[in-house]
Protein backbone atom coordinates (compact mmCIF):
# COMPACT_ATOMS: atom_id res chain seq x y z
CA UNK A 1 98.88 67.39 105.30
CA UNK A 2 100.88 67.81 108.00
CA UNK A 3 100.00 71.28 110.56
CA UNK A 4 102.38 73.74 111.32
CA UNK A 5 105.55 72.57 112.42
CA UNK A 6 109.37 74.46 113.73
CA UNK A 7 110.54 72.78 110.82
CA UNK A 8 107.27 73.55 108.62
CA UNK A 9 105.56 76.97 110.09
CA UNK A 10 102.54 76.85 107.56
CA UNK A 11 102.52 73.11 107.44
CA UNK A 12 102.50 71.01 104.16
CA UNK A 13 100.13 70.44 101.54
CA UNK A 14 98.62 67.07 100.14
CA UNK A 15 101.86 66.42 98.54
CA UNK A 16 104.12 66.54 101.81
CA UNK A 17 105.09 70.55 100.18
CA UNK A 18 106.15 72.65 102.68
CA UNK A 19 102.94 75.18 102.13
CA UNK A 20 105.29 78.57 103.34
CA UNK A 21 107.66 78.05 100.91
CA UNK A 22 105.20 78.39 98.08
CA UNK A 23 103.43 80.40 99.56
CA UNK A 24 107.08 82.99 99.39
CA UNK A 25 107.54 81.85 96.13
CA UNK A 26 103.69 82.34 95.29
CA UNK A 27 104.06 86.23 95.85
CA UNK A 28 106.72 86.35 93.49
CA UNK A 29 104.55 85.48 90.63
CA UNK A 30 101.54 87.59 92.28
CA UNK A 31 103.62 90.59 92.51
CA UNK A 32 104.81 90.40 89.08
CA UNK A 33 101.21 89.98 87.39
CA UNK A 34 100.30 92.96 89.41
CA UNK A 35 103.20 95.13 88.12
CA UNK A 36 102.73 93.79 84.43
CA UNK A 37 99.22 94.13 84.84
CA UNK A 38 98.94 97.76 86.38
CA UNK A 39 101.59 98.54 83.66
CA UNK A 40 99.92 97.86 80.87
CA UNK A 41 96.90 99.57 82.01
CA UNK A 42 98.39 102.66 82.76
CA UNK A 43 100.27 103.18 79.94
CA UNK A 44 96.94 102.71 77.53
CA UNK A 45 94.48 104.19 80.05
CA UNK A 46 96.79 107.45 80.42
CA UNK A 47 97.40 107.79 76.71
CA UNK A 48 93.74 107.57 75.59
CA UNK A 49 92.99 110.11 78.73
CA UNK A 50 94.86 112.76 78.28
CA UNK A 51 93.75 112.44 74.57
CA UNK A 52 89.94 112.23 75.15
CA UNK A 53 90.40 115.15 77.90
CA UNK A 54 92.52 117.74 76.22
CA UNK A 55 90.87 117.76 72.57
CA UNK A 56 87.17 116.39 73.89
CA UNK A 57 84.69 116.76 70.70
CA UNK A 58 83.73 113.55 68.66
CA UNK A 59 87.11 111.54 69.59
CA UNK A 60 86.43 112.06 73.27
CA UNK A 61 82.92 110.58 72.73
CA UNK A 62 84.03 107.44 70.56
CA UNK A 63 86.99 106.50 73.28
CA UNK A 64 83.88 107.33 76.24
CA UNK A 65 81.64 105.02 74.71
CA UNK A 66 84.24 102.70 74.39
CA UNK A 67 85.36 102.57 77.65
CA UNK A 68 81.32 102.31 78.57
CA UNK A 69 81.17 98.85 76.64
CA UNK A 70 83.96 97.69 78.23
CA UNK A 71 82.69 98.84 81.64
CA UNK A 72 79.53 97.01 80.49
CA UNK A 73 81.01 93.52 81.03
CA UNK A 74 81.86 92.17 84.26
CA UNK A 75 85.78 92.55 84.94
CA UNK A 76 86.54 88.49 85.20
CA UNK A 77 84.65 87.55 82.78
CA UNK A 78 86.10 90.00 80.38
CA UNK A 79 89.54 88.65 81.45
CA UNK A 80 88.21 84.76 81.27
CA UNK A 81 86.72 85.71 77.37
CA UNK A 82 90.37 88.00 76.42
CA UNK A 83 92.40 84.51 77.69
CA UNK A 84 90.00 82.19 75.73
CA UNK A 85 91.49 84.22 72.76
CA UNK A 86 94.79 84.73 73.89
CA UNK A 87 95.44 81.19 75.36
CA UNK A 88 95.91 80.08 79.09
CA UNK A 89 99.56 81.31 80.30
CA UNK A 90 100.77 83.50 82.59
CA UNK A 91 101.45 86.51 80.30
CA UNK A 92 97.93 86.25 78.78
CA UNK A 93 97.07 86.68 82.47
CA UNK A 94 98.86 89.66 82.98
CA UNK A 95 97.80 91.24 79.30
CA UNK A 96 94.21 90.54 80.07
CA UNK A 97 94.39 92.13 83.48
CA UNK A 98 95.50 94.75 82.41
CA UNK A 99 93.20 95.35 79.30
CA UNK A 100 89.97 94.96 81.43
CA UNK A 101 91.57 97.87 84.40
CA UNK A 102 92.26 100.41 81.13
CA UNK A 103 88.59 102.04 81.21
CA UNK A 104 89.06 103.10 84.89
CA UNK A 105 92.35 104.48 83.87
CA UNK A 106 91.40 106.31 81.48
CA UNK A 107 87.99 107.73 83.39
CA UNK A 108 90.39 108.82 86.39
CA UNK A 109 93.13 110.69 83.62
CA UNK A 110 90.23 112.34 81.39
CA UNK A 111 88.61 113.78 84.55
CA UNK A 112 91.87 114.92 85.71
CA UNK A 113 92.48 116.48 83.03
CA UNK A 114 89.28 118.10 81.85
CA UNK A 115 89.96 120.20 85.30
CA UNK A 116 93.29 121.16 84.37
CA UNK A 117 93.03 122.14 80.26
CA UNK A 118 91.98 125.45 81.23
CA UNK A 119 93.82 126.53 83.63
CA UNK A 120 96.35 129.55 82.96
CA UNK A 121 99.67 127.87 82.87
CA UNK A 122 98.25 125.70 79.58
CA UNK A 123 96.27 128.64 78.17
CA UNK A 124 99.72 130.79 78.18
CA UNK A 125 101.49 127.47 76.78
CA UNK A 126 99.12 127.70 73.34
CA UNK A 127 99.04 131.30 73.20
CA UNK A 128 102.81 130.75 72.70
CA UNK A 129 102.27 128.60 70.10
CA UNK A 130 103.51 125.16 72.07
CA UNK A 131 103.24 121.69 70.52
CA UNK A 132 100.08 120.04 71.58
CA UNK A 133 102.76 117.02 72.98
CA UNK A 134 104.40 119.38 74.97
CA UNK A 135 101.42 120.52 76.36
CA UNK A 136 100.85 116.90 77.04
CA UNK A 137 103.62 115.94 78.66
CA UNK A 138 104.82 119.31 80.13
CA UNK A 139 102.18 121.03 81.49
CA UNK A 140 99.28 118.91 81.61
CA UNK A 141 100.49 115.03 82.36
CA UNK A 142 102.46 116.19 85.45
CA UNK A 143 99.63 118.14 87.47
CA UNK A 144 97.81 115.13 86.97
CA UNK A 145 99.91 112.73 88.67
CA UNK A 146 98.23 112.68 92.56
CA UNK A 147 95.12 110.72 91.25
CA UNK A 148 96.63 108.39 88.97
CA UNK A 149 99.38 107.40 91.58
CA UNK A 150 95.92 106.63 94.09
CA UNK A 151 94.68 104.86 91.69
CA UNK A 152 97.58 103.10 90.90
CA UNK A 153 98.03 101.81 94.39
CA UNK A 154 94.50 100.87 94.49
CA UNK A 155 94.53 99.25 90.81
CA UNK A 156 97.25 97.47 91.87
CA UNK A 157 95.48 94.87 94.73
CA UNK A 158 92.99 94.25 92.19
CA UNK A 159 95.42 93.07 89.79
CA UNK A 160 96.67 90.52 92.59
CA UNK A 161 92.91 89.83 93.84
CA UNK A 162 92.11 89.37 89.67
CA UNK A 163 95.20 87.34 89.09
CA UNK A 164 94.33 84.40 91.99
CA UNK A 165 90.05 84.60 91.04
CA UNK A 166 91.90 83.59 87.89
CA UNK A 167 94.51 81.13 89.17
CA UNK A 168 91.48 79.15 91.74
CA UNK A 169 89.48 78.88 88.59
CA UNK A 170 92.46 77.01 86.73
CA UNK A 171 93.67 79.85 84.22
CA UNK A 172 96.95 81.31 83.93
CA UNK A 173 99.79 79.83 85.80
CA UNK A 174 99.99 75.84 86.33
CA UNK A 175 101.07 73.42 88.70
CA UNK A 176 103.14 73.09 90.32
CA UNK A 177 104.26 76.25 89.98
CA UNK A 178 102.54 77.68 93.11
CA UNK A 179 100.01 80.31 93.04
CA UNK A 180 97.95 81.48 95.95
CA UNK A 181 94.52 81.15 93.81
CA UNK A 182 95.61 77.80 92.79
CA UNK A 183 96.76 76.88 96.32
CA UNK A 184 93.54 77.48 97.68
CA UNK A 185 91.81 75.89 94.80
CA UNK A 186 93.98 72.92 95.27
CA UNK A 187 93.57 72.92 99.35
CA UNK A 188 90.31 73.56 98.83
CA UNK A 189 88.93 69.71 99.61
CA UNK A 190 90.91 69.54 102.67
CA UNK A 191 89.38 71.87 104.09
CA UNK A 192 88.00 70.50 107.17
CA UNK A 193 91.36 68.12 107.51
CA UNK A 194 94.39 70.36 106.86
CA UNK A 195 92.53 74.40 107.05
CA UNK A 196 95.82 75.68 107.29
CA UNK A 197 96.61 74.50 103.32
CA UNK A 198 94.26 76.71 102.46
CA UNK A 199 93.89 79.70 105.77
CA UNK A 200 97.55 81.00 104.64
CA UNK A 201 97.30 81.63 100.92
CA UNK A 202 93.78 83.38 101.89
CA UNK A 203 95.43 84.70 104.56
CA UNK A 204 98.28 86.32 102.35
CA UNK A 205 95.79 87.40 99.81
CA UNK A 206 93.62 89.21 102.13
CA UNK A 207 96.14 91.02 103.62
CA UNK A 208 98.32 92.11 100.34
CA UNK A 209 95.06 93.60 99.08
CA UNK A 210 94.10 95.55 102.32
CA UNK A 211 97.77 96.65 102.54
CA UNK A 212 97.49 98.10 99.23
CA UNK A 213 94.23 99.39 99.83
CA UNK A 214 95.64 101.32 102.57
CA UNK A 215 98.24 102.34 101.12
CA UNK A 216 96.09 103.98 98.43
CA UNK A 217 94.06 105.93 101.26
CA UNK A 218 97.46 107.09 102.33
CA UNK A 219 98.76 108.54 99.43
CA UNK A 220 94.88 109.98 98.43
CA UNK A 221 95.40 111.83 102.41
CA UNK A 222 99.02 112.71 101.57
CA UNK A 223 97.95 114.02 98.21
CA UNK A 224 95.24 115.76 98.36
CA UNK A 225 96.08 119.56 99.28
CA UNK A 226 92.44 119.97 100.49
CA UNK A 227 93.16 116.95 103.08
CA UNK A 228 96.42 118.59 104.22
CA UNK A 229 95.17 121.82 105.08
CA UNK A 230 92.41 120.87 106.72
CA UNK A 231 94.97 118.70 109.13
């Protein structure tokens, strides 16, 4: 418990660990939960989009109310009761982020493309007789692609916020291999001795998700052609 030193700039932990160090290695494994994560989501939210937008009718109302049970549940909780199936490990974490962020996914693609299934370009694509995966993929998948890279951005600092709620509650990846949830867990009763065991990860945290969340705002401004001509 050592504070910040020049040979230690975070300080060290209640094992003598130098606290930036893990905290470098700590992003690693937050980073790559995030991309898993996000992944996974997006691939089944996009799918079951595009198919509950373009042929709407009784499938689009099964996947909605679907999606509404899910939405139902509280996100971590969901995640806690998919790992208590799955088992505690760090892919579970990843696979059960990424199955509780699929409903918003697939809310954000549907919209998207309930504006775009009747516009000309994909009226003109089945007049000519065009394979409804073409149409898909083609036409309708790529003018749909501003919102679901926002949300992507966005999706993805709550995969990284999800992953250490997760971690500080003692699921998913174990010591030692560092975590920031399970570094402030573990700093957590040194508080008031050593802050800066637990100030950095939270530190780190905070500032990967508002980075993120910026950078969603960004791309939403940079996106958005109603945003650009009105600058």
């Amino acid at each position: 418990l050592k504070p910040p030193s020049r040979q230690f700039y975070f300080g060290n932990d209640e094992f003598g660990r130098d606290v930036f160090s893990r905290l470098i290695y700590g992003a690693r494994i937050s980073f790559q939960v995030g991309v898993v994560a996000v992944g996974i989501s997006s691939l089944i939210g996009v799918t079951l989009g595009l198919i509950a937008g373009y042929f709407r009718g009784w499938l689009d109302n099964i996947l909605s109310l679907f999606m509404d049970v899910l939405f139902a549940f509280p996100t971590i909780l969901l995640a806690i009761a998919i790992m208590t199936a799955l088992g505690s490990s760090l892919m579970n974490v990843m696979i059960a982020i990424g199955l509780v962020n699929v409903p918003t996914f697939m809310r954000v693609v549907r919209g998207a493309v309930l504006s775009v299934r009747n516009q000309t370009y994909v009226e003109a694509a089945n007049a000519i007789g065009a394979p409804t995966g073409r149409i898909l993929t083609r036409h309708i998948f790529p003018n749909i692609t501003a919102p679901l890279i926002v949300h992507i951005s966005l999706n993805f600092a709550f995969a990284v916020l999800s992953e250490a709620s997760l971690a500080y509650l003692g699921l998913g990846n174990k010591p030692p291999s560092p975590s920031w949830g399970s570094m402030i867990s573990s700093s957590y009763q040194f508080l008031q001795l050593a802050p800066w065991a637990a100030l950095f990860p939270g530190a780190a945290l905070a500032l990967t998700v508002l980075g993120f969340n910026l950078l969603g705002d960004g791309l939403r401004d940079a996106l958005d052609p109603r945003l650009r001509s009105e600058a």
